[in-house]
C-alpha atoms as a PDB file:
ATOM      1  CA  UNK A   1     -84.490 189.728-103.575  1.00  0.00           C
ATOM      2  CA  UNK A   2     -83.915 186.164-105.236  1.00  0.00           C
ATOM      3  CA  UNK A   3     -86.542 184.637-103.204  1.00  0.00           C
ATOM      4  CA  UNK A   4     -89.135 187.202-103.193  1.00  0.00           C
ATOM      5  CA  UNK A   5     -91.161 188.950 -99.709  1.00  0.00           C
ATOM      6  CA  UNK A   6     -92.696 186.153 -97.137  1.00  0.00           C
ATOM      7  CA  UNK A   7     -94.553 187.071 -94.223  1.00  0.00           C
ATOM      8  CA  UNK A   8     -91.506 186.894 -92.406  1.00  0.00           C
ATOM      9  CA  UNK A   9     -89.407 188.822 -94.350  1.00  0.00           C
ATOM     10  CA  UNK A  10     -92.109 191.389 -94.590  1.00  0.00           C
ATOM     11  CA  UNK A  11     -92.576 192.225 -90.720  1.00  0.00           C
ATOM     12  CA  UNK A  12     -88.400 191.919 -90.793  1.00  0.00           C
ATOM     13  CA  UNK A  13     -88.368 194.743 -93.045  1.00  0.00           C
ATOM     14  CA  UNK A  14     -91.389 197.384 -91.278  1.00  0.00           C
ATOM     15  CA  UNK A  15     -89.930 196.293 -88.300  1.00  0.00           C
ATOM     16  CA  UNK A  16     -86.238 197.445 -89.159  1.00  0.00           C
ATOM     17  CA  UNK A  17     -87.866 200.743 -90.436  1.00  0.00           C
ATOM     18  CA  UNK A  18     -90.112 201.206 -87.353  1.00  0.00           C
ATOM     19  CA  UNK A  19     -87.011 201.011 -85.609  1.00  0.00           C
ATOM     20  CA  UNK A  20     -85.188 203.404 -87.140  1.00  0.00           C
ATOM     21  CA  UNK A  21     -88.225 205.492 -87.666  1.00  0.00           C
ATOM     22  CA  UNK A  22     -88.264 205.483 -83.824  1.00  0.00           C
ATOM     23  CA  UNK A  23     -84.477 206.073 -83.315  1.00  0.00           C
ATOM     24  CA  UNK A  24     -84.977 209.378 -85.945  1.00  0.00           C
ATOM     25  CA  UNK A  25     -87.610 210.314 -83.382  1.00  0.00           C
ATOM     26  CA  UNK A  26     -85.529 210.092 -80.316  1.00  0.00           C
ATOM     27  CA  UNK A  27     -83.012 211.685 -82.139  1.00  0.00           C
ATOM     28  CA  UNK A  28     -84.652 215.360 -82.857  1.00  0.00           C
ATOM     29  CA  UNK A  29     -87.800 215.120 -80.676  1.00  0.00           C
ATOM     30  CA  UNK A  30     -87.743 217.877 -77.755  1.00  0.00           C
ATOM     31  CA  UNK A  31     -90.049 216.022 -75.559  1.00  0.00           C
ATOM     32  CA  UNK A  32     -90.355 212.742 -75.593  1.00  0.00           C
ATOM     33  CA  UNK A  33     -93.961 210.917 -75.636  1.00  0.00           C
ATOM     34  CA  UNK A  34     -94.630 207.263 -74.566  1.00  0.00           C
ATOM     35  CA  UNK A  35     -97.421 206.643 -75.887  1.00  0.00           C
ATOM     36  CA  UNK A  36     -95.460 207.419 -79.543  1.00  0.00           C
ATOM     37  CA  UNK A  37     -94.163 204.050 -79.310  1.00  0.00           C
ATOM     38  CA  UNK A  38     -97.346 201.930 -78.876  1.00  0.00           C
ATOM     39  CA  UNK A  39     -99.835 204.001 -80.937  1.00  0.00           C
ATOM     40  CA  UNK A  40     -96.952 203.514 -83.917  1.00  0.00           C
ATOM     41  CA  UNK A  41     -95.869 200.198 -83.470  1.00  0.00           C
ATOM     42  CA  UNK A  42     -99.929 199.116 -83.778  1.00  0.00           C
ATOM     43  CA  UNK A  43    -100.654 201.088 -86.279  1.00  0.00           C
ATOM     44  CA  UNK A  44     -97.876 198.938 -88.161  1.00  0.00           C
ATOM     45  CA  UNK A  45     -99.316 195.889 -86.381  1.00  0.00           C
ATOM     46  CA  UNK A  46    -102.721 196.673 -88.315  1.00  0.00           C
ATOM     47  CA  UNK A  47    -101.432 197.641 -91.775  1.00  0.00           C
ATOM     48  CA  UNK A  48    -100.122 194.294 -91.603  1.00  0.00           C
ATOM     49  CA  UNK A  49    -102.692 192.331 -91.047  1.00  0.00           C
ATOM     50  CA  UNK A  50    -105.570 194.567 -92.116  1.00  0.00           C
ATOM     51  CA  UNK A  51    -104.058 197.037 -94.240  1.00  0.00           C
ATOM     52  CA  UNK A  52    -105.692 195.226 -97.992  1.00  0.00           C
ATOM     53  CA  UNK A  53    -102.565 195.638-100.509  1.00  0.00           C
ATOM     54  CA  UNK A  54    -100.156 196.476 -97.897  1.00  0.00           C
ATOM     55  CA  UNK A  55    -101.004 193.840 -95.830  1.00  0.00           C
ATOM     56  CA  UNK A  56     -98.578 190.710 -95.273  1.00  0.00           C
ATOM     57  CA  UNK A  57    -100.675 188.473 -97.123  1.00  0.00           C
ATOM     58  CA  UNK A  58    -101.528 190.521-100.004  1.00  0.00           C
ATOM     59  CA  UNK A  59     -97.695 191.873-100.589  1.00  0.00           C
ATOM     60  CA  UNK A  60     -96.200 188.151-100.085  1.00  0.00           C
ATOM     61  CA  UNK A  61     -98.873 186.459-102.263  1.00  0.00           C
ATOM     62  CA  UNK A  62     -97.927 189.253-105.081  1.00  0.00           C
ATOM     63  CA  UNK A  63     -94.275 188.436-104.521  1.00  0.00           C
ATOM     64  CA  UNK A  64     -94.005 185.094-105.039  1.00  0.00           C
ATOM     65  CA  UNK A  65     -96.416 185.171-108.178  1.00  0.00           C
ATOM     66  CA  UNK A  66     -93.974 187.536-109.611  1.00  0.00           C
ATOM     67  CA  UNK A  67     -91.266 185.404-108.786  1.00  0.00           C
ATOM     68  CA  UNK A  68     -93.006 182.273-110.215  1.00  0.00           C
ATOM     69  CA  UNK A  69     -94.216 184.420-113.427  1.00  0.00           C
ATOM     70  CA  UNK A  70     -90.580 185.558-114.112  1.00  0.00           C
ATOM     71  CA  UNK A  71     -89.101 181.254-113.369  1.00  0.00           C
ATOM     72  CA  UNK A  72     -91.642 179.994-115.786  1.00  0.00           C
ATOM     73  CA  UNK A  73     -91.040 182.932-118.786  1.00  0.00           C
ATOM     74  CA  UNK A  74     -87.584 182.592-118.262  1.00  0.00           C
ATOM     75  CA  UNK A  75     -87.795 178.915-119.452  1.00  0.00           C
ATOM     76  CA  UNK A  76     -90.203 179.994-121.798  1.00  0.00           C
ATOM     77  CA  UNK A  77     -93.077 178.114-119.615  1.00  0.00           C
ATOM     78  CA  UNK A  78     -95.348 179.952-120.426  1.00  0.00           C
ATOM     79  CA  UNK A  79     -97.867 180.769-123.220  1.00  0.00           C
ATOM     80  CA  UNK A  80    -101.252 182.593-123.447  1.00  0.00           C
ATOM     81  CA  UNK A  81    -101.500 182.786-119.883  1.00  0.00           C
ATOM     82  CA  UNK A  82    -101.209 179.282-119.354  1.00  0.00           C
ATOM     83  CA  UNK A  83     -97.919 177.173-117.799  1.00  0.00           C
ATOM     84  CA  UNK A  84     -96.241 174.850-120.860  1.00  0.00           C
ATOM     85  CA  UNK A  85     -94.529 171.641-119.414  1.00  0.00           C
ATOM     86  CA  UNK A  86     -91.030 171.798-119.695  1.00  0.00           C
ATOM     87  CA  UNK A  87     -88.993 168.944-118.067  1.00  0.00           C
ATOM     88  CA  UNK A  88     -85.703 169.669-119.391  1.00  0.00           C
ATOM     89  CA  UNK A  89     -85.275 172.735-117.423  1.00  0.00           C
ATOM     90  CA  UNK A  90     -82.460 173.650-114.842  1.00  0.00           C
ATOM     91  CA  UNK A  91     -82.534 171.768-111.231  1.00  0.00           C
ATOM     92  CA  UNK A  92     -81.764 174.508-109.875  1.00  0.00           C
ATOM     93  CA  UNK A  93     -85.491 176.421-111.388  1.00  0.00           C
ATOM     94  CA  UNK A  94     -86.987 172.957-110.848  1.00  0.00           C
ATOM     95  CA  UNK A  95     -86.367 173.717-106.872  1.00  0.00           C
ATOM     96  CA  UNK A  96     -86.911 177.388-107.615  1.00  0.00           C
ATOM     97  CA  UNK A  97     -90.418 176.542-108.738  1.00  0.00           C
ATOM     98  CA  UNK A  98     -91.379 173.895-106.216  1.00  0.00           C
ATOM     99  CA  UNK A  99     -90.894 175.962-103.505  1.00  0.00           C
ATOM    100  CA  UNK A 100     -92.781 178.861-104.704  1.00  0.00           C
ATOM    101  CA  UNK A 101     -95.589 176.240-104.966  1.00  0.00           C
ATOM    102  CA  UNK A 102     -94.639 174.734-101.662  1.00  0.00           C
ATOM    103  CA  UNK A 103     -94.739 178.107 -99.905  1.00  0.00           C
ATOM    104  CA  UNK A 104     -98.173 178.998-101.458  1.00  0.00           C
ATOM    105  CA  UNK A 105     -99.567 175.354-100.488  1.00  0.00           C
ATOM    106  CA  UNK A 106     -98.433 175.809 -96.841  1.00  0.00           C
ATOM    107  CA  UNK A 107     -98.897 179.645 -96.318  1.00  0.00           C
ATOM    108  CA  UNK A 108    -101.574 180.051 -98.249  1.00  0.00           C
ATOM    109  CA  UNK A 109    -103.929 178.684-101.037  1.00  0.00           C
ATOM    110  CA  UNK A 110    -102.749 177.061-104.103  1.00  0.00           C
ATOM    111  CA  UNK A 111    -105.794 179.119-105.656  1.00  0.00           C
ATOM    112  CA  UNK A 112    -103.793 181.969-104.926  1.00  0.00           C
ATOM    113  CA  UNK A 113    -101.111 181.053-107.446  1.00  0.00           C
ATOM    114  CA  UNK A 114    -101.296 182.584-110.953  1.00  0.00           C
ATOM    115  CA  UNK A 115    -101.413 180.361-114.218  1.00  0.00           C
ATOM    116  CA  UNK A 116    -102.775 177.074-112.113  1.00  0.00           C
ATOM    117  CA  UNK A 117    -105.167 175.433-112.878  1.00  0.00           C
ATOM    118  CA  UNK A 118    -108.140 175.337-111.092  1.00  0.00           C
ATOM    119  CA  UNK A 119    -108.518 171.971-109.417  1.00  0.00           C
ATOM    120  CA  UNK A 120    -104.401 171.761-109.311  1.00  0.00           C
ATOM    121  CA  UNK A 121    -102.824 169.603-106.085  1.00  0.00           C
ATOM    122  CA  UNK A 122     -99.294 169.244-105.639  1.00  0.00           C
ATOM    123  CA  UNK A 123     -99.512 165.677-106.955  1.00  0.00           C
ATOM    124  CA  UNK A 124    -100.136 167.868-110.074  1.00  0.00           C
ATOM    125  CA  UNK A 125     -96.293 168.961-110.250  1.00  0.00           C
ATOM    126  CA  UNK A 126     -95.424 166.883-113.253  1.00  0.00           C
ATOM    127  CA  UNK A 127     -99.073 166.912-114.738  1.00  0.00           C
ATOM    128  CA  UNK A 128     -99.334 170.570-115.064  1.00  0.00           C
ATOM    129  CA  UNK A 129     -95.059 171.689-115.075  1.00  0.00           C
ATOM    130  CA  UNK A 130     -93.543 168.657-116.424  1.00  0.00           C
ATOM    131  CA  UNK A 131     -91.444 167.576-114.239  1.00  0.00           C
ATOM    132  CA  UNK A 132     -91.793 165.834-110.056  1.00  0.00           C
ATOM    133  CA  UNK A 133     -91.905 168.339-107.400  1.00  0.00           C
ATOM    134  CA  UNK A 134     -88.380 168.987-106.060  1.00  0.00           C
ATOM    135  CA  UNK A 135     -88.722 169.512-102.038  1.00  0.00           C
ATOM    136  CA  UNK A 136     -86.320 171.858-100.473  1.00  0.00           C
ATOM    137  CA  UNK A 137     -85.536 170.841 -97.597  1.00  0.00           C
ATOM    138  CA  UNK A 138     -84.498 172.495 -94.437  1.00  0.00           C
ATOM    139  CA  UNK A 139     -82.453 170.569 -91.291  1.00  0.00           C
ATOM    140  CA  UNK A 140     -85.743 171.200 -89.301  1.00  0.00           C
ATOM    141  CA  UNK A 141     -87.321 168.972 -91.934  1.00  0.00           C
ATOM    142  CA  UNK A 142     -84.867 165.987 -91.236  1.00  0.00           C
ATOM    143  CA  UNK A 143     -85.250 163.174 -88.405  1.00  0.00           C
ATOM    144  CA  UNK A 144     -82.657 160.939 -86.829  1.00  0.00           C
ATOM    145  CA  UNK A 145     -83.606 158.353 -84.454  1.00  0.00           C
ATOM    146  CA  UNK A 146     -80.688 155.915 -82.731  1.00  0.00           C
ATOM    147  CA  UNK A 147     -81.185 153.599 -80.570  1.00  0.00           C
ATOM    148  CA  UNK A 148     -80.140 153.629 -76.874  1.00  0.00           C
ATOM    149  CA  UNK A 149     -76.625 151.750 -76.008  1.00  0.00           C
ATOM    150  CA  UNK A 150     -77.828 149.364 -72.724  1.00  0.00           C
ATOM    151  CA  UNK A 151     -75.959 146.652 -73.613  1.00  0.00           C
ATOM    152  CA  UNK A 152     -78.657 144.291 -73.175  1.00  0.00           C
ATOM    153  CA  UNK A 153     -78.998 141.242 -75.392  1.00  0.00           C
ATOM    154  CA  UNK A 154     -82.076 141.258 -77.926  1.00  0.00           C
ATOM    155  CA  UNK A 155     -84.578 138.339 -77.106  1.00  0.00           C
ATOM    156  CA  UNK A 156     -84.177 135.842 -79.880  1.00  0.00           C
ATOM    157  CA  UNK A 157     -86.925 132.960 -78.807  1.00  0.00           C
ATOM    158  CA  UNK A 158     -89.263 131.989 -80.783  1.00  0.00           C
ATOM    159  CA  UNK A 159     -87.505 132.872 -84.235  1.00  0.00           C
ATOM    160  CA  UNK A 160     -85.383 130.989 -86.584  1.00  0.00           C
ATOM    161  CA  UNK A 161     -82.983 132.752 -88.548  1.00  0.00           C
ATOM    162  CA  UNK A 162     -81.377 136.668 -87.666  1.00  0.00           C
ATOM    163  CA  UNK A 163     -80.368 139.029 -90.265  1.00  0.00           C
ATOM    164  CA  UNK A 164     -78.296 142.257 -89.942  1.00  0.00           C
ATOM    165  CA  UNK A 165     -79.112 144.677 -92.791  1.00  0.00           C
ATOM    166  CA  UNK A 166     -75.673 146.586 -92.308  1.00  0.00           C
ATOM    167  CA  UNK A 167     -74.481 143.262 -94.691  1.00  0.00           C
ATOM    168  CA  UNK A 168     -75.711 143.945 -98.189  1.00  0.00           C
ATOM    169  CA  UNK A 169     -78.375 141.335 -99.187  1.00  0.00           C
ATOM    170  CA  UNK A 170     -79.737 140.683-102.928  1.00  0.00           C
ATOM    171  CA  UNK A 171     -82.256 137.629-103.528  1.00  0.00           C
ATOM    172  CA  UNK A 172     -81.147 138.189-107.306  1.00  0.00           C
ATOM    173  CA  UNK A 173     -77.581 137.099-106.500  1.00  0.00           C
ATOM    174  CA  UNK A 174     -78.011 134.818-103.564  1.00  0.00           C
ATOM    175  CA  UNK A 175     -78.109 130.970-104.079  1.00  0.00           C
ATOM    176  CA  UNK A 176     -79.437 130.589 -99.617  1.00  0.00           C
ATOM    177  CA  UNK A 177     -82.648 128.861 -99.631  1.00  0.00           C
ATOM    178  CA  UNK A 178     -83.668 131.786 -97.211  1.00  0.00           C
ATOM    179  CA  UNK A 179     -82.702 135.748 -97.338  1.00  0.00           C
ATOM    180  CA  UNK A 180     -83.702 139.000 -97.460  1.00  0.00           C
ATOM    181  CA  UNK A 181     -83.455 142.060 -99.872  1.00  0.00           C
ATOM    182  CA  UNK A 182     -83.983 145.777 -98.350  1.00  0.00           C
ATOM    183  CA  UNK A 183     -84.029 148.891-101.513  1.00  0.00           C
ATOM    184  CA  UNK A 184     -82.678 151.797-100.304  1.00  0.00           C
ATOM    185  CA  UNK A 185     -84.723 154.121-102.842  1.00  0.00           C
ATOM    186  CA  UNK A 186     -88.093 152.617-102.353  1.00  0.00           C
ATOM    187  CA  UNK A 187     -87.232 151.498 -98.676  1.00  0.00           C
ATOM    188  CA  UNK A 188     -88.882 148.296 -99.451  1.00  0.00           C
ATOM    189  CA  UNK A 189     -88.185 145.174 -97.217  1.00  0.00           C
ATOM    190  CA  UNK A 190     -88.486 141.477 -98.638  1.00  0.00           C
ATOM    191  CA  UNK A 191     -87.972 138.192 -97.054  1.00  0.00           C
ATOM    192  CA  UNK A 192     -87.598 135.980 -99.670  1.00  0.00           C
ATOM    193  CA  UNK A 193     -87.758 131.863 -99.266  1.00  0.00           C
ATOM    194  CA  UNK A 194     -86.570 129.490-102.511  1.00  0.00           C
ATOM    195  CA  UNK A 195     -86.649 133.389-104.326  1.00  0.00           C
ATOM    196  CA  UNK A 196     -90.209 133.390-103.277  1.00  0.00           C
ATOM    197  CA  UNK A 197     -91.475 136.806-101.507  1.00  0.00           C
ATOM    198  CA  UNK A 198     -92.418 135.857 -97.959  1.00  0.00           C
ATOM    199  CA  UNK A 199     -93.584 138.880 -96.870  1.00  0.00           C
ATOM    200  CA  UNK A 200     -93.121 142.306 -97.851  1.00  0.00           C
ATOM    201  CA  UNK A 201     -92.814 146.118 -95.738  1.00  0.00           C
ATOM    202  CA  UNK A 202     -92.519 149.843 -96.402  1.00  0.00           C
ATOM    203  CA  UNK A 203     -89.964 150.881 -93.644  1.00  0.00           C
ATOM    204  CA  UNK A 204     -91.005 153.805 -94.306  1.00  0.00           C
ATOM    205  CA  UNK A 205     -93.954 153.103 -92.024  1.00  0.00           C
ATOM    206  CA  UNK A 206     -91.475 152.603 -89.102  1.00  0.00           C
ATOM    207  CA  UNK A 207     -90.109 155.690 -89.465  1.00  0.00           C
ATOM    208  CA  UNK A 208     -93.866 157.569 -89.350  1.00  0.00           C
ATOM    209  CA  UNK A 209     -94.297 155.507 -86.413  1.00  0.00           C
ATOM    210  CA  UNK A 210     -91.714 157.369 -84.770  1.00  0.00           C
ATOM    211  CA  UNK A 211     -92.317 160.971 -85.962  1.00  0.00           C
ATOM    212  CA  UNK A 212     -95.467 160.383 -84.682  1.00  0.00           C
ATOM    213  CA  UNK A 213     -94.322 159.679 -80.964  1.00  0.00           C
ATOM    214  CA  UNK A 214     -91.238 161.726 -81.084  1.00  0.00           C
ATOM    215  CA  UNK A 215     -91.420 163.998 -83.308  1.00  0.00           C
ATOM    216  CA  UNK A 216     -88.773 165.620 -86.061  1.00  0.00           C
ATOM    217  CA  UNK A 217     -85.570 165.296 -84.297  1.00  0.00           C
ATOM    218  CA  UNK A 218     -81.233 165.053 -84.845  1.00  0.00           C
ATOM    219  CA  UNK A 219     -78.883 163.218 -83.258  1.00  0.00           C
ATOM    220  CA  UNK A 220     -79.219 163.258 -79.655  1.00  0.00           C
ATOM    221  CA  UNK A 221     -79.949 160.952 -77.141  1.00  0.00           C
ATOM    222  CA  UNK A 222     -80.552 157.332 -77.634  1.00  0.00           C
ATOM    223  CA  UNK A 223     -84.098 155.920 -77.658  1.00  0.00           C
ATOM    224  CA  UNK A 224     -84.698 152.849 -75.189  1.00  0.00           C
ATOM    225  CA  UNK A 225     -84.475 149.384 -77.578  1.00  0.00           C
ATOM    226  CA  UNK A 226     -88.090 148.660 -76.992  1.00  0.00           C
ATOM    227  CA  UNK A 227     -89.501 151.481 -78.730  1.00  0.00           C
ATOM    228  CA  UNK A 228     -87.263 151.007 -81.419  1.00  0.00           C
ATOM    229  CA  UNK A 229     -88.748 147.548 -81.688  1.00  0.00           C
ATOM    230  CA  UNK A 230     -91.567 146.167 -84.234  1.00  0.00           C
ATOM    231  CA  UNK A 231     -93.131 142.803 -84.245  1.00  0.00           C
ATOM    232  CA  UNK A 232     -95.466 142.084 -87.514  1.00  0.00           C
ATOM    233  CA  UNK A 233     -96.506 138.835 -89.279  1.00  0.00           C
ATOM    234  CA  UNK A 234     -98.711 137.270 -91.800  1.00  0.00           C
ATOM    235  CA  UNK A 235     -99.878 133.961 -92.819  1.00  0.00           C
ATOM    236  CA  UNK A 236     -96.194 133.002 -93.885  1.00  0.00           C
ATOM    237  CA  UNK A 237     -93.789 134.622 -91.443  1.00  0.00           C
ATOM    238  CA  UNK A 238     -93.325 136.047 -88.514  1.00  0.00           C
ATOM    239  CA  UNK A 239     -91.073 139.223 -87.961  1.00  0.00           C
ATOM    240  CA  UNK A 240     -88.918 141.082 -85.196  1.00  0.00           C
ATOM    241  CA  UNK A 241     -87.391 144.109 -86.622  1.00  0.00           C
ATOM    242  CA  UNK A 242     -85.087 145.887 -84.226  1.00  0.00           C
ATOM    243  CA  UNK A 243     -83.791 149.365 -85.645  1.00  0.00           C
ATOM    244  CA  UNK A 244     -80.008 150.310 -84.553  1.00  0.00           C
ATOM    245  CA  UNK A 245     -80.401 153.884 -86.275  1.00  0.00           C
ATOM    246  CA  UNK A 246     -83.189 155.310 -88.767  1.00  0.00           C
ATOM    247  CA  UNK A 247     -82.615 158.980 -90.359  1.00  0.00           C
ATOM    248  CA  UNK A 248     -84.650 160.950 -93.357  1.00  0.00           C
ATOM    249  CA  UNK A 249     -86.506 163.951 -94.539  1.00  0.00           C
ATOM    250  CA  UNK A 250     -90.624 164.816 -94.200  1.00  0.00           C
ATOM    251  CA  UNK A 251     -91.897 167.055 -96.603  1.00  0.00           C
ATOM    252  CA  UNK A 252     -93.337 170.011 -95.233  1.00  0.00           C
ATOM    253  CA  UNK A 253     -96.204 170.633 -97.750  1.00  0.00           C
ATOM    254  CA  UNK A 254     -97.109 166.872 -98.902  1.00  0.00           C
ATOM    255  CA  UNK A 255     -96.270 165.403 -95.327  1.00  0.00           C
ATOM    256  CA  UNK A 256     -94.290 162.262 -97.062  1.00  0.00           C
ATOM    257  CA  UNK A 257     -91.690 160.846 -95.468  1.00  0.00           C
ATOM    258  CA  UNK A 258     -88.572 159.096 -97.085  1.00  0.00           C
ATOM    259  CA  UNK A 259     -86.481 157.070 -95.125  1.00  0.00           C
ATOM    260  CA  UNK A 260     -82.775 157.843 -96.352  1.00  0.00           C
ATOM    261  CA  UNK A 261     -80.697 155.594 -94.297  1.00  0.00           C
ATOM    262  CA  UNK A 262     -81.601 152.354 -92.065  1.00  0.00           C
ATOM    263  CA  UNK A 263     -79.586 149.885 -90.190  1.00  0.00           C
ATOM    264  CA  UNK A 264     -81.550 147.266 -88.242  1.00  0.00           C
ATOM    265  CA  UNK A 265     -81.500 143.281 -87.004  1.00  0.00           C
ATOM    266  CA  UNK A 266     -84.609 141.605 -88.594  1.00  0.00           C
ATOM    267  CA  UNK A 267     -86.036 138.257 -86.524  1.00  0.00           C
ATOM    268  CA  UNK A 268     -87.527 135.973 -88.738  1.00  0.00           C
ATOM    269  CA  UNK A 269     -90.129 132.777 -87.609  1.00  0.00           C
ATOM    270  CA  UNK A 270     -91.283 130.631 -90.549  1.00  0.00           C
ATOM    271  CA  UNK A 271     -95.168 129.213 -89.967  1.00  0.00           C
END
């Protein structure tokens, strides 16, 4: 198998041959026994979990190691035992790798995995292989939050200039006195005033904000405008930021989040 034996694909497979073991037995026993079923199926139950190097663990764990030892000679990776950096090598074994690591870090112990180094963390990746670690991720891994259509206005006292962030905005090419800037990669929000940064904001945070309440969710039904709503200020500004829609990945094994797509009205009050 291309991506080696997991835990899950391990009790998939003695399951599927407890079945059939069971369906032989069924087949050409003369007298039937109920108690065949239960003694069997936790005496498999027990292997699995207890059963040293035919346990779950112990089979997966030697799995993926193999898999990882074969990725990293096949890029010629490694040397003596120990992983060579190599950051020319295939996306494709880049994504390969990470998620042997990934699997190890979250199922695991990344002192399980063969070649590391000792004290090695996954913000190790480029340190020790030469290259970023490459998340794979899943649709169970991705959020989208929208906000609820009620057709009520947004409150607008108190604040002196509106922007809407579905127009693009770049302080580099604007000649307004006031604007804002918002980087898609970085997810970085600027208000800038005479090109001067006003204030500055990781949407990202917004986005954690939300996980947090609602959890990792798709498309589905709108979430009431309030608690799509963020007020924050400091000694220059004032801010309102409403979010229309907010979508993005979390990484199982690190936790980070990256915000891949944002549309939102941003209040603005100048002290």
């Amino acid at each position: 198998n291309a991506y080696g034996i997991t835990e899950n694909r391990y009790y998939v497979i003695v399951l599927s041959l407890w079945v059939f073991g069971v369906m032989i037995y069924f087949s050409f026993a003369k007298k039937f026994k109920n108690i065949f079923l239960p003694i069997t199926l936790s005496a498999i139950m027990i292997i699995s979990v207890l059963g040293g190097p035919l346990s779950s663990y112990s089979i997966s764990k030697s799995s993926q190691n193999k898999r990882l030892e074969k990725m990293l000679l096949s890029n010629n990776m490694l040397q003596d035992k120990k992983i060579v950096k190599a950051s020319s090598i295939s996306e494709k074994d880049k994504n390969e790798i990470s998620s042997i690591i990934s699997y190890f870090n979250s199922n695991h112990s990344l002192k399980d995995v063969k070649y590391l180094p000792k004290d090695f963390k996954m913000d190790d990746m480029e340190k020790t292989f030469g290259f970023q670690y490459s998340p794979n991720f899943s649709p169970q891994n991705c959020f989208y939050f929208n906000i609820m259509q009620t057709g009520e206005p947004i409150e607008i006292s108190g604040y002196n200039y509106m922007f809407d962030s579905r127009y693009r905005y770049d302080e580099k090419e604007s000649n307004l006195p006031f604007s804002i800037s918002y980087d898609y990669n970085s997810n970085i929000l600027k208000i800038y005033q005479n090109k001067d940064v006003l204030y500055t904001k990781d949407m990202n945070e917004f986005s954690k904000k939300l996980i947090d309440k609602y959890g990792l969710r798709g498309k589905g039904e709108g979430i009431n405008p309030n608690e799509m709503c963020f007020e924050d200020e400091n000694s220059k500004v004032k801010v309102k930021i409403q979010i229309i829609n907010i979508s993005g990945t979390k990484d199982p094994s690190t936790r980070n989040i990256k915000t891949n797509g944002i549309d939102f009205y941003i209040l603005i009050k100048v002290k």
